[in-house]
PDB file of N, CA and C in Angstrom:
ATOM      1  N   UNK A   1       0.811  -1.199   0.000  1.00  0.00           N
ATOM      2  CA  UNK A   1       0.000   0.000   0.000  1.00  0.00           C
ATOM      3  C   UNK A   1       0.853   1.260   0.000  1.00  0.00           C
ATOM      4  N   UNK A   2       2.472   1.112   0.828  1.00  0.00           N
ATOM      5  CA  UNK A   2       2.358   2.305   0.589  1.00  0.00           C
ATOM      6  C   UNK A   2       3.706   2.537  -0.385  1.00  0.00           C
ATOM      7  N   UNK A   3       3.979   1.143  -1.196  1.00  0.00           N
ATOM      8  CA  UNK A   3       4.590   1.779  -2.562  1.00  0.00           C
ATOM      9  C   UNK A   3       3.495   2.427  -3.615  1.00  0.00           C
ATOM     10  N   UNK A   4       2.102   2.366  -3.263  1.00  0.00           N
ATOM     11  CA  UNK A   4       1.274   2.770  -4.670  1.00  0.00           C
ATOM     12  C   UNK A   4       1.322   4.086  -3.972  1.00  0.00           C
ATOM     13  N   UNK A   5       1.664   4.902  -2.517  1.00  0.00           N
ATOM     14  CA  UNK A   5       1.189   6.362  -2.273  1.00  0.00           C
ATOM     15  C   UNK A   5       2.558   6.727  -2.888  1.00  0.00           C
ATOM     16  N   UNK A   6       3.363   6.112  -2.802  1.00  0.00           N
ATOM     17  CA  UNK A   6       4.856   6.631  -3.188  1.00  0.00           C
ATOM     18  C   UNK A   6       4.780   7.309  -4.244  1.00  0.00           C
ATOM     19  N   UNK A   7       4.304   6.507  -5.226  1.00  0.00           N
ATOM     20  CA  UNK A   7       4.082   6.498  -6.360  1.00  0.00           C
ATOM     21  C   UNK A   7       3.223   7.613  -7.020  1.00  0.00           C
ATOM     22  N   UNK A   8       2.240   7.533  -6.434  1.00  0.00           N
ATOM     23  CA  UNK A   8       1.244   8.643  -6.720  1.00  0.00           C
ATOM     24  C   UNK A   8       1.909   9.952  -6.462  1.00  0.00           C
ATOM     25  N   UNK A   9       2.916  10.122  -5.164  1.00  0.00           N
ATOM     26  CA  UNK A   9       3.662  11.099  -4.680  1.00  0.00           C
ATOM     27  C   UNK A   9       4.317  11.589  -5.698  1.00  0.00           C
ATOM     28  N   UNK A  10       5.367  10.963  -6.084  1.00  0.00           N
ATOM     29  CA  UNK A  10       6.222  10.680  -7.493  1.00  0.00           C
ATOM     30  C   UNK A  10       5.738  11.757  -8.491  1.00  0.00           C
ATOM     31  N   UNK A  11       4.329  11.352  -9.038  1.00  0.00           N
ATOM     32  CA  UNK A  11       3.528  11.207 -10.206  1.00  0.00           C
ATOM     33  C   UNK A  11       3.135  13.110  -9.759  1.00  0.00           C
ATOM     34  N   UNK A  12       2.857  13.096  -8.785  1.00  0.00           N
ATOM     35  CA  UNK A  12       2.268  14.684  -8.374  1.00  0.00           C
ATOM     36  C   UNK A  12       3.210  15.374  -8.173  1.00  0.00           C
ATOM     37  N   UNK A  13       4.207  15.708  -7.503  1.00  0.00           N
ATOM     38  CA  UNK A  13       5.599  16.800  -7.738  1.00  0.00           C
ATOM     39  C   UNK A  13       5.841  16.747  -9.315  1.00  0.00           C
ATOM     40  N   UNK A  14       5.788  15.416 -10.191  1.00  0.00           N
ATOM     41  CA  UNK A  14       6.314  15.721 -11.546  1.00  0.00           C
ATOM     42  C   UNK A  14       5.652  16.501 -12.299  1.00  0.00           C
ATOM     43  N   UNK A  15       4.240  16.047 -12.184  1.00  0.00           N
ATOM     44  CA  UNK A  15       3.510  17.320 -13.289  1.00  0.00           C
ATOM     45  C   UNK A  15       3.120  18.202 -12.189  1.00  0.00           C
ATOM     46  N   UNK A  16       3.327  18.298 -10.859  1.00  0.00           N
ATOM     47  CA  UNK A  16       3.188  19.969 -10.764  1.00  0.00           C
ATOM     48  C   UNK A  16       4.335  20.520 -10.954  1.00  0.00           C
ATOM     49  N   UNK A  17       5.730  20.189 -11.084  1.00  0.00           N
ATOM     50  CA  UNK A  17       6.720  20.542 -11.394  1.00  0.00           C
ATOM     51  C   UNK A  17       6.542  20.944 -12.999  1.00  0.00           C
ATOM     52  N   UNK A  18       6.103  20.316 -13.933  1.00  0.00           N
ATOM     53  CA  UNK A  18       6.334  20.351 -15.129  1.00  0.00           C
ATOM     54  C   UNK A  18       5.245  21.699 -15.638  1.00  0.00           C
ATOM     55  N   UNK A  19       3.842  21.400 -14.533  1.00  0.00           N
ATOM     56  CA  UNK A  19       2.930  22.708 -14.896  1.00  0.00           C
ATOM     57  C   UNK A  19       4.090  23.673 -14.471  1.00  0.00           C
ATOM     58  N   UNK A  20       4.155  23.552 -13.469  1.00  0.00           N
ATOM     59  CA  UNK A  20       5.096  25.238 -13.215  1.00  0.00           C
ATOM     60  C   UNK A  20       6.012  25.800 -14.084  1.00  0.00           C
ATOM     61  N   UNK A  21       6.738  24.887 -14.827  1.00  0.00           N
ATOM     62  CA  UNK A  21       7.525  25.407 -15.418  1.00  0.00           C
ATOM     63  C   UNK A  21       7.172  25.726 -16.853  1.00  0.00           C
ATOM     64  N   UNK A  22       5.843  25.336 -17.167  1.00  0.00           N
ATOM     65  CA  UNK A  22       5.010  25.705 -18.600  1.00  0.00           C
ATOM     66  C   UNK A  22       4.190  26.736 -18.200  1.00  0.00           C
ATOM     67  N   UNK A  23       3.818  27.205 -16.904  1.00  0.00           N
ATOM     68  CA  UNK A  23       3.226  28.301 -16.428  1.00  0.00           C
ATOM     69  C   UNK A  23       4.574  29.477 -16.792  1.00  0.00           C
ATOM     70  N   UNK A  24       5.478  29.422 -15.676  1.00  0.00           N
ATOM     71  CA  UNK A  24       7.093  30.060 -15.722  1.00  0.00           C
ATOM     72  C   UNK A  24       7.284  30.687 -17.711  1.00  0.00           C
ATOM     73  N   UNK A  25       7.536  29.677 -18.408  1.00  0.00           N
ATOM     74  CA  UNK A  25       7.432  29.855 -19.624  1.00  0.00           C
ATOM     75  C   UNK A  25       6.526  30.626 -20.582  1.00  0.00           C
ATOM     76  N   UNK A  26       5.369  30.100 -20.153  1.00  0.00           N
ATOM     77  CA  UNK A  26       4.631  31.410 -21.082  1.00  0.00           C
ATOM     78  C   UNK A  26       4.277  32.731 -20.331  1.00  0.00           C
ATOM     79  N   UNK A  27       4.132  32.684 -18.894  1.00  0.00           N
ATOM     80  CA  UNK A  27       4.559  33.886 -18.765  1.00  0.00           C
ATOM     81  C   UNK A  27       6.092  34.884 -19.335  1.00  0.00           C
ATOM     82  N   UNK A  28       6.924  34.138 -19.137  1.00  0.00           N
ATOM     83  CA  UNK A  28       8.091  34.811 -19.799  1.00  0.00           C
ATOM     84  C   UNK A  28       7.591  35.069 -21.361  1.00  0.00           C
ATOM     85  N   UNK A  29       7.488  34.122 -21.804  1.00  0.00           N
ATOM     86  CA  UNK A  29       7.124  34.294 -23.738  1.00  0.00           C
ATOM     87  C   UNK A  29       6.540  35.568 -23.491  1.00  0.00           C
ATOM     88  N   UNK A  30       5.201  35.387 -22.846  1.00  0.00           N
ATOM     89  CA  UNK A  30       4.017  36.767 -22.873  1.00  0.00           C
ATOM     90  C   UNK A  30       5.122  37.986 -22.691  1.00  0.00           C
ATOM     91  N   UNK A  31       5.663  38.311 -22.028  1.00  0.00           N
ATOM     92  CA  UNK A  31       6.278  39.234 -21.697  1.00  0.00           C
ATOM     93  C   UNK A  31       7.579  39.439 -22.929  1.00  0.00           C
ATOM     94  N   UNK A  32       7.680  38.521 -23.566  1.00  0.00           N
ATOM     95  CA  UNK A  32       9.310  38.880 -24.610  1.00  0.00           C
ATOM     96  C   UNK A  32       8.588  39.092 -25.591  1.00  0.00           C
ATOM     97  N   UNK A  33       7.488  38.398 -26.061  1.00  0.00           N
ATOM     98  CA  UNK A  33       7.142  38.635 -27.309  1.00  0.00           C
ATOM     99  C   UNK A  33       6.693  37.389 -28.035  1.00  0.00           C
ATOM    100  N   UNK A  34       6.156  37.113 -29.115  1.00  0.00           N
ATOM    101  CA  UNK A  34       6.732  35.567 -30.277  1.00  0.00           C
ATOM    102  C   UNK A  34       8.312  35.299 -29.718  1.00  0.00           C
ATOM    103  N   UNK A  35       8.535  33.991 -29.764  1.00  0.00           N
ATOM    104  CA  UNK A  35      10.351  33.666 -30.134  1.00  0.00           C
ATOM    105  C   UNK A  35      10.280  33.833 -31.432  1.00  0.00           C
ATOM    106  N   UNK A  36      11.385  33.937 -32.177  1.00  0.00           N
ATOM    107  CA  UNK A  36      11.814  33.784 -33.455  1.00  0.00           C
ATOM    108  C   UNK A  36      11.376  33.090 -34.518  1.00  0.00           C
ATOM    109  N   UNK A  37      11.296  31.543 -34.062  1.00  0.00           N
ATOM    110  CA  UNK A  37      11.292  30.046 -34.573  1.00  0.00           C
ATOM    111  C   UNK A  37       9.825  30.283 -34.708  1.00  0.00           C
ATOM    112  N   UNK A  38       8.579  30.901 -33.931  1.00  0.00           N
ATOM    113  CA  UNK A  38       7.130  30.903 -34.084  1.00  0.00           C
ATOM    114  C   UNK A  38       7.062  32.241 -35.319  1.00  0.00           C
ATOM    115  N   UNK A  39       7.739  33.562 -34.979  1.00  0.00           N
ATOM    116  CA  UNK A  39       7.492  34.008 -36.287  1.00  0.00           C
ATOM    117  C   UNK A  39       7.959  33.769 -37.696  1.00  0.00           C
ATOM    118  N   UNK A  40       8.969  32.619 -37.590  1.00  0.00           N
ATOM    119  CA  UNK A  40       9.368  31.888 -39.246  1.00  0.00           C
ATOM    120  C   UNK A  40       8.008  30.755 -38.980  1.00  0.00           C
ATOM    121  N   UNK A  41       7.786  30.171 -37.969  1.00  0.00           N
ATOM    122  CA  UNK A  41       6.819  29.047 -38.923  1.00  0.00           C
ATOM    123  C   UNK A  41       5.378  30.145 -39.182  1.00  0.00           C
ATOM    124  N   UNK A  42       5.083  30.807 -38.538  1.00  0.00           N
ATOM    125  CA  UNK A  42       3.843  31.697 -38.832  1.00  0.00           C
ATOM    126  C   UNK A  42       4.206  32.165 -39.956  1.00  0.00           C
ATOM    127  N   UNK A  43       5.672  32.687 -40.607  1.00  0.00           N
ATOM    128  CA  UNK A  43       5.681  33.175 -41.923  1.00  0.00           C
ATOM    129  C   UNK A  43       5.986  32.216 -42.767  1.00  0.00           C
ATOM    130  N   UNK A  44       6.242  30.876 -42.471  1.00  0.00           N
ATOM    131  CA  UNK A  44       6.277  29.883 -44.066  1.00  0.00           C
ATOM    132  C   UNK A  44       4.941  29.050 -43.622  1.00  0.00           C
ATOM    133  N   UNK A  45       4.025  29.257 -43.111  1.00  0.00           N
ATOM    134  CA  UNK A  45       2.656  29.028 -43.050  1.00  0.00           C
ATOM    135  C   UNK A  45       1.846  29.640 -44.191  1.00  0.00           C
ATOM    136  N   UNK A  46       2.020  30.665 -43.958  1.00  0.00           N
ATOM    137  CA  UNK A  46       1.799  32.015 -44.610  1.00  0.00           C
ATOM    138  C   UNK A  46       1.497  31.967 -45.836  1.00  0.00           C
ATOM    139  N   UNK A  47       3.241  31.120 -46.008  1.00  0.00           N
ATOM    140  CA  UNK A  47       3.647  31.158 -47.395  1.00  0.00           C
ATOM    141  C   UNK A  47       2.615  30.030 -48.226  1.00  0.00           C
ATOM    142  N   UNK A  48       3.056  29.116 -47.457  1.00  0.00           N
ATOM    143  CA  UNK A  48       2.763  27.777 -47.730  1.00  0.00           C
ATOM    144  C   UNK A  48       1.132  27.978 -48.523  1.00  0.00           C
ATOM    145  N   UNK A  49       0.103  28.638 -47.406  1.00  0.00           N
ATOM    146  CA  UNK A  49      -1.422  29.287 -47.595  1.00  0.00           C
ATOM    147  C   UNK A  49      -1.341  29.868 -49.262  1.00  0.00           C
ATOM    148  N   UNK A  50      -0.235  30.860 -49.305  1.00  0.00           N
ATOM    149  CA  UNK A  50      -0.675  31.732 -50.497  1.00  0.00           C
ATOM    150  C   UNK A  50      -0.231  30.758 -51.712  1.00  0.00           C
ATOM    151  N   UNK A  51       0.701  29.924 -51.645  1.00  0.00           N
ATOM    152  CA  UNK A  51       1.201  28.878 -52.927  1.00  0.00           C
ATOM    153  C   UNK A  51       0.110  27.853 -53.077  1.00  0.00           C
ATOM    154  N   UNK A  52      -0.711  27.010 -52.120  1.00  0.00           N
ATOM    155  CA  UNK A  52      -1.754  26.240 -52.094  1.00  0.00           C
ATOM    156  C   UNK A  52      -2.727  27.107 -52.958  1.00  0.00           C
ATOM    157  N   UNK A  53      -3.465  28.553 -52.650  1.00  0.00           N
ATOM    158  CA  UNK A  53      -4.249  29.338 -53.258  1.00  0.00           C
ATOM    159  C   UNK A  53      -4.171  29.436 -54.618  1.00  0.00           C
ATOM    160  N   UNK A  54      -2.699  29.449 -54.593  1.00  0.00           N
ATOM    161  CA  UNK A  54      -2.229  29.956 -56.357  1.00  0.00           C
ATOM    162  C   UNK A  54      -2.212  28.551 -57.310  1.00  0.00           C
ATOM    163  N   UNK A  55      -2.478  27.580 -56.709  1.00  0.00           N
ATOM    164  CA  UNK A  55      -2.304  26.462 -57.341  1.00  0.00           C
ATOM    165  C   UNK A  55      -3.607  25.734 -57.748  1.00  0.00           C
ATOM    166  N   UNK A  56      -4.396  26.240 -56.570  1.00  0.00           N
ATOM    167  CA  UNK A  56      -5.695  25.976 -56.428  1.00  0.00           C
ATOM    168  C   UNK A  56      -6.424  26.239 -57.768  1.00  0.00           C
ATOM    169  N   UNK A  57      -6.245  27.685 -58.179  1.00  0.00           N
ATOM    170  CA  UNK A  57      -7.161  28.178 -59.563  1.00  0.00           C
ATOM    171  C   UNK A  57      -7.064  27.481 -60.241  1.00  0.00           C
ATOM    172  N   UNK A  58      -5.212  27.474 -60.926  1.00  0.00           N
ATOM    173  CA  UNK A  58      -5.253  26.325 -62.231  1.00  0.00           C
ATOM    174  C   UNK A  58      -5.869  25.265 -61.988  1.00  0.00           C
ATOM    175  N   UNK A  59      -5.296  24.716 -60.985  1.00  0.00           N
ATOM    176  CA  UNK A  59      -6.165  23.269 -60.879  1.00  0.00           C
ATOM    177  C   UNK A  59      -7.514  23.107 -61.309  1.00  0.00           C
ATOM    178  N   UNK A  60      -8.629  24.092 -60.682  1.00  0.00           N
ATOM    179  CA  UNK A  60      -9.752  24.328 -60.927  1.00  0.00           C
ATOM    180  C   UNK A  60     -10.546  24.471 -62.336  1.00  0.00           C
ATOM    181  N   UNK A  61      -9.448  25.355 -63.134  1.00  0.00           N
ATOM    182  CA  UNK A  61      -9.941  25.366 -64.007  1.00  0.00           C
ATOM    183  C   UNK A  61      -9.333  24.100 -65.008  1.00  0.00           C
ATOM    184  N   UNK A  62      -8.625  23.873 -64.913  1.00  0.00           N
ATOM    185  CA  UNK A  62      -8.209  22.348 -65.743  1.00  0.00           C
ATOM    186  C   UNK A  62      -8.944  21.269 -65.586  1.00  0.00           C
ATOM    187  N   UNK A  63      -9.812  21.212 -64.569  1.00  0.00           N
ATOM    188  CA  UNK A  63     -10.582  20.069 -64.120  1.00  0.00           C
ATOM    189  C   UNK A  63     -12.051  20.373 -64.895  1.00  0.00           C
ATOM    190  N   UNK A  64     -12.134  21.763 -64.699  1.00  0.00           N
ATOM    191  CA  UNK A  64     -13.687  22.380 -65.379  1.00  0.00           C
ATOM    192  C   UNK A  64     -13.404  22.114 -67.016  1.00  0.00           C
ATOM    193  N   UNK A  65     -12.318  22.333 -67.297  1.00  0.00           N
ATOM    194  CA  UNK A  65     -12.286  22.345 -68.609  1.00  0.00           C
ATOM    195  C   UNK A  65     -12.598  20.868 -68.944  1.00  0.00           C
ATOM    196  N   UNK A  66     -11.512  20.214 -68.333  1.00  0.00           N
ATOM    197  CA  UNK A  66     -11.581  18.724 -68.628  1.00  0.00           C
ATOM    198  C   UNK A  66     -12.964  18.522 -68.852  1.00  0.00           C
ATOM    199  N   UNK A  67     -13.907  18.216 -67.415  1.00  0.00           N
ATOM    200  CA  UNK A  67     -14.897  17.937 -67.538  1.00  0.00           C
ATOM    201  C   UNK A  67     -16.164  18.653 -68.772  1.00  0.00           C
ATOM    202  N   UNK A  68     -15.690  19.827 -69.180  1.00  0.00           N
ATOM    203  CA  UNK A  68     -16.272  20.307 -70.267  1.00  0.00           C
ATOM    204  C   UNK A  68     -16.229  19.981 -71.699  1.00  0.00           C
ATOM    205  N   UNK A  69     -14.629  19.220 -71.887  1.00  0.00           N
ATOM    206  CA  UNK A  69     -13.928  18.269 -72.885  1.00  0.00           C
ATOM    207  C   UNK A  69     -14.956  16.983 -72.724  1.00  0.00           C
ATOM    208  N   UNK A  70     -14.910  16.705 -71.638  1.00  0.00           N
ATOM    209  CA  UNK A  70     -15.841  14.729 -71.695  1.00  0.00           C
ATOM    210  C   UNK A  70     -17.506  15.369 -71.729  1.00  0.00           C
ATOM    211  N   UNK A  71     -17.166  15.842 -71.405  1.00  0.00           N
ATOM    212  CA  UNK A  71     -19.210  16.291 -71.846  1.00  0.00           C
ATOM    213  C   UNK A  71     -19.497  16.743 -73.533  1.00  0.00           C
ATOM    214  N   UNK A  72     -18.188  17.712 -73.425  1.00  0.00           N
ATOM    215  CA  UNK A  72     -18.830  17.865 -75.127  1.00  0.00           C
ATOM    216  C   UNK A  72     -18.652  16.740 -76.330  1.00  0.00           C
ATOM    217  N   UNK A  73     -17.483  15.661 -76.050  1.00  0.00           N
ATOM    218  CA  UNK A  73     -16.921  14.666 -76.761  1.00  0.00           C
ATOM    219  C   UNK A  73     -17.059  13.217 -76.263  1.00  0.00           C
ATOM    220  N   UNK A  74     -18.430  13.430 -75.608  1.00  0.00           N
ATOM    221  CA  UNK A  74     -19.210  12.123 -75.165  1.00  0.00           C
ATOM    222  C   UNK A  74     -19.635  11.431 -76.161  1.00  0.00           C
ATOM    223  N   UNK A  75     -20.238  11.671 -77.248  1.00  0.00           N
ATOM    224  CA  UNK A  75     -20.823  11.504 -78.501  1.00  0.00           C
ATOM    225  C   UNK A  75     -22.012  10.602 -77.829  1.00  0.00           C
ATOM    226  N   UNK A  76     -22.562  10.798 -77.192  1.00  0.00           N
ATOM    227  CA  UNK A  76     -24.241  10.233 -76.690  1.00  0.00           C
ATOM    228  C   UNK A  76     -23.889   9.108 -75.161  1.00  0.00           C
ATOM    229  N   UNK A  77     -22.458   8.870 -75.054  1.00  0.00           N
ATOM    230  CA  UNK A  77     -22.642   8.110 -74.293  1.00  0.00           C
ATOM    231  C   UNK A  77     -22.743   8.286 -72.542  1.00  0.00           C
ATOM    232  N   UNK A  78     -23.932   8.384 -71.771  1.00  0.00           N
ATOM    233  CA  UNK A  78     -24.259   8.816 -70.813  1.00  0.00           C
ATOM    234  C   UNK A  78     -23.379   8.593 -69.870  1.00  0.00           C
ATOM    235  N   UNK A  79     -22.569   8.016 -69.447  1.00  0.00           N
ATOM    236  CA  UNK A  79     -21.833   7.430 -68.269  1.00  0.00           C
ATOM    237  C   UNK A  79     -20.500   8.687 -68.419  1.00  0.00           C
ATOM    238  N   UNK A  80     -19.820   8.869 -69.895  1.00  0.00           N
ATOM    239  CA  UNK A  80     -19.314  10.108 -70.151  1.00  0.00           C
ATOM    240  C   UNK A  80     -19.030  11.489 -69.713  1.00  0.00           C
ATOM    241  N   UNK A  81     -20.812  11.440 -70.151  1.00  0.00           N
ATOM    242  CA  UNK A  81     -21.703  12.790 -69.361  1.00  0.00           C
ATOM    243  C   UNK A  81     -21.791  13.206 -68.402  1.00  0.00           C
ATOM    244  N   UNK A  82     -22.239  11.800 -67.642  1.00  0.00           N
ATOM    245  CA  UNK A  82     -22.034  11.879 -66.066  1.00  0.00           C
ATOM    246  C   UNK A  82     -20.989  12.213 -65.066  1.00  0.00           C
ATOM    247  N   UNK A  83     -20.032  11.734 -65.866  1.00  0.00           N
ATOM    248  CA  UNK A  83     -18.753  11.750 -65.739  1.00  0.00           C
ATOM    249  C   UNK A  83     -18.007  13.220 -65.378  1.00  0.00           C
ATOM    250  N   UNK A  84     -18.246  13.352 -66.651  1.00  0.00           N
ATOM    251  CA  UNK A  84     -17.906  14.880 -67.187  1.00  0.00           C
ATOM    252  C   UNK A  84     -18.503  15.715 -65.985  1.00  0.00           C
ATOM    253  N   UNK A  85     -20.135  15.955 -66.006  1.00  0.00           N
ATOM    254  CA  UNK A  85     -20.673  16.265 -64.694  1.00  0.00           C
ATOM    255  C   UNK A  85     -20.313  16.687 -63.354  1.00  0.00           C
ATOM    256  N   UNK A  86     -19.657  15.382 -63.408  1.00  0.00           N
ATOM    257  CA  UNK A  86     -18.973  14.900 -61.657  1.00  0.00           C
ATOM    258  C   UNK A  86     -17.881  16.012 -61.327  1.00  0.00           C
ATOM    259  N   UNK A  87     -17.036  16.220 -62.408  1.00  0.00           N
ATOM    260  CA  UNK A  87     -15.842  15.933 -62.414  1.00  0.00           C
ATOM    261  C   UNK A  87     -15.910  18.349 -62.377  1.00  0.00           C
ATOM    262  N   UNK A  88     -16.816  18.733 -63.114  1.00  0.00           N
ATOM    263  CA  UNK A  88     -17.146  19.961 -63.354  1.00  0.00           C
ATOM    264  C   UNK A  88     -17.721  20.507 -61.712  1.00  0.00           C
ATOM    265  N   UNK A  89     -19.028  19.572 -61.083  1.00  0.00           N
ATOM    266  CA  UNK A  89     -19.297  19.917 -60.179  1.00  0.00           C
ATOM    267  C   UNK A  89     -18.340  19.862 -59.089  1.00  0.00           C
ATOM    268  N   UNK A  90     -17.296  18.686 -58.807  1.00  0.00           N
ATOM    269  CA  UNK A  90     -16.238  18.338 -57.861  1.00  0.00           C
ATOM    270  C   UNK A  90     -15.623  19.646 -57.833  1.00  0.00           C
ATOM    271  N   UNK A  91     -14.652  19.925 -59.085  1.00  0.00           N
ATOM    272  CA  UNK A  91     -13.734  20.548 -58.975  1.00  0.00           C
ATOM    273  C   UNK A  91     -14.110  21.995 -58.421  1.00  0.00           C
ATOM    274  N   UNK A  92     -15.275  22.654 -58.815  1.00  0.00           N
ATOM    275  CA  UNK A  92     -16.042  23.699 -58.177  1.00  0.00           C
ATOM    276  C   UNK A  92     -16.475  24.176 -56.861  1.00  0.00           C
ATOM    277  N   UNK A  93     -16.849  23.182 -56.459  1.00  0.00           N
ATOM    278  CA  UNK A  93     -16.935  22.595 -54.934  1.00  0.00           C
ATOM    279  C   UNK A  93     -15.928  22.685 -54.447  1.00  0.00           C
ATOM    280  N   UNK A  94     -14.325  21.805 -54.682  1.00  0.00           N
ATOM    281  CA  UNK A  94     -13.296  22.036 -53.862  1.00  0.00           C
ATOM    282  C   UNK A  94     -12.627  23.202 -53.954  1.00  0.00           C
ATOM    283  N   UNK A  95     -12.696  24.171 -55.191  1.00  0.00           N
ATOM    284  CA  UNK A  95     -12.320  25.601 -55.291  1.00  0.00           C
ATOM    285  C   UNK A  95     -12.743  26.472 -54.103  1.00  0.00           C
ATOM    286  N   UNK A  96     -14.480  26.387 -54.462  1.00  0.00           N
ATOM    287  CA  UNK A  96     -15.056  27.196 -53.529  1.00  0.00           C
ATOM    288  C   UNK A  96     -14.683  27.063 -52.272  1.00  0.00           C
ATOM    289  N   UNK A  97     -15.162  25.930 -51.677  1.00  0.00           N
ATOM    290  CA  UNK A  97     -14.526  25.092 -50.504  1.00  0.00           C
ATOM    291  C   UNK A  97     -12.444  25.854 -49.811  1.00  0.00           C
ATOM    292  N   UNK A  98     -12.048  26.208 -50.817  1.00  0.00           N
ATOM    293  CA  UNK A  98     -10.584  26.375 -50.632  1.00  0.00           C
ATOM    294  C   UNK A  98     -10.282  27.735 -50.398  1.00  0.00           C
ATOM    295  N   UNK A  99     -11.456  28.555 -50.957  1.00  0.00           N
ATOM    296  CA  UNK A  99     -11.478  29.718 -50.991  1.00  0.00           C
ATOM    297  C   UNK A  99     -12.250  30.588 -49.628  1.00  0.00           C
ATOM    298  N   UNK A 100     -13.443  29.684 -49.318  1.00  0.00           N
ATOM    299  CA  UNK A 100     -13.602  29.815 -48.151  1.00  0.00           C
ATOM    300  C   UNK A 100     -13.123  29.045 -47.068  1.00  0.00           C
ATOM    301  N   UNK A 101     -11.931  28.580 -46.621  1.00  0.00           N
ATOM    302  CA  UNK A 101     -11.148  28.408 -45.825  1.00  0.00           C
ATOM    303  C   UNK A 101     -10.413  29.336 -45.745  1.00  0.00           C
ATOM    304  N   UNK A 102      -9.908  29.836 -46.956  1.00  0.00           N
ATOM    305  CA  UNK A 102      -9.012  31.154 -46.930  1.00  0.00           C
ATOM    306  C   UNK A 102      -9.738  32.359 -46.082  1.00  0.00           C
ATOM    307  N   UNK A 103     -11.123  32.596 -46.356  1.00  0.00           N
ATOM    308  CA  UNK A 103     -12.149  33.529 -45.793  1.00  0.00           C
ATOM    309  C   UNK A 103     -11.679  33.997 -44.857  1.00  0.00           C
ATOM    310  N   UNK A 104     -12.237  32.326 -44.004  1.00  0.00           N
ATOM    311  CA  UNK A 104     -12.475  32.321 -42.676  1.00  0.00           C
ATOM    312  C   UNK A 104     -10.776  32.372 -41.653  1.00  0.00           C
ATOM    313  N   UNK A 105     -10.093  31.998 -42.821  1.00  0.00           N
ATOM    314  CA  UNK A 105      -8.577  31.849 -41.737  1.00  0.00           C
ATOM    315  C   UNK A 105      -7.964  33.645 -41.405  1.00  0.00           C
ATOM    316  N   UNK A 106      -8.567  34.502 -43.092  1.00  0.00           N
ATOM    317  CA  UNK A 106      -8.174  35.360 -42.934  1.00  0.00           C
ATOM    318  C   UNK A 106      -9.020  36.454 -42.159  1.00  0.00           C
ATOM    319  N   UNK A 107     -10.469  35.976 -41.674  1.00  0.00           N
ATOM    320  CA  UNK A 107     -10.994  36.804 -41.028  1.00  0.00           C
ATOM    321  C   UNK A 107     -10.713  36.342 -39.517  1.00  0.00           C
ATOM    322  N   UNK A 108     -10.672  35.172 -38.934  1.00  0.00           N
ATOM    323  CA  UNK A 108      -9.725  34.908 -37.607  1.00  0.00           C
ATOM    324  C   UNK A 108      -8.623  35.744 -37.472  1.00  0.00           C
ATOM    325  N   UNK A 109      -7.818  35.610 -38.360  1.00  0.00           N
ATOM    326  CA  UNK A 109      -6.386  36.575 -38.218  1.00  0.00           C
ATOM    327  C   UNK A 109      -6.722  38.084 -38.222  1.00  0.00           C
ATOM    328  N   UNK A 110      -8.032  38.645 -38.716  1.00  0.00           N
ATOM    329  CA  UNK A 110      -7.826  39.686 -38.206  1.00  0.00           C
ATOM    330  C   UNK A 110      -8.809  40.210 -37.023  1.00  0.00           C
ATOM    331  N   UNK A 111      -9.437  39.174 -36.700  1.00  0.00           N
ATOM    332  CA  UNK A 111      -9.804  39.071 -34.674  1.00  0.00           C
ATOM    333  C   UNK A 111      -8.538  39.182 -34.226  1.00  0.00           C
ATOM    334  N   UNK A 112      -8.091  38.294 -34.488  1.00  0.00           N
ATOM    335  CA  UNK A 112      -6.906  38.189 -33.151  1.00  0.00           C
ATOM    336  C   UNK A 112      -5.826  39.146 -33.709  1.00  0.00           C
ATOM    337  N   UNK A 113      -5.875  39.622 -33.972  1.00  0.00           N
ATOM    338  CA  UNK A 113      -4.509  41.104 -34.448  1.00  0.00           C
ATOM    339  C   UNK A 113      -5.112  42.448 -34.630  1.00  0.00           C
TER     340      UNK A 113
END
């Protein structure tokens, strides 16, 4: 019985030790500022966001086109069509979809700043 209080003893100085010193820490951060290493990944985040965006369009429209290629050069055959369809509505959807993520990330960022 009383190696399991030991134990428990053990277990409680460590993470109140470990809170304290993640308390200790971001109070200090709060007070210095960002470190360094958080404003490079916040700026190749950034980056990363605006190259996904820019890649996004072409994509979009190569897929619309495509699907505008199998719809017009179906020559009657429905599954084609459908196809074509899919492929017009998808790509539209994940545009939009990409664009409002962008929205919403960029209207968060300017709550919090």
């Amino acid at each position: 019985m009383k190696k399991i209080k030991k134990k428990y003893y053990y277990l409680f100085i460590t993470l109140f030790t470990i809170y304290f010193i993640l308390i200790l820490s971001s109070s200090c951060f709060a007070a210095w500022g960002d470190p360094e290493i958080v404003n490079k990944l916040n700026s190749a985040f950034e980056h990363i966001r605006d190259w996904l965006i820019k890649l996004a369009t072409p994509a979009a429209a190569v897929a619309v086109i495509t699907g505008a290629f199998m719809k017009k050069f179906s020559f009657g055959d429905e599954e084609k069509i459908r196809t074509g369809k899919k492929l017009i509505k998808g790509s539209l959807f994940s545009y939009a979809f990409v664009l409002a993520i962008n929205l919403i990330l960029s209207a968060i960022k300017s709550l919090i700043s």
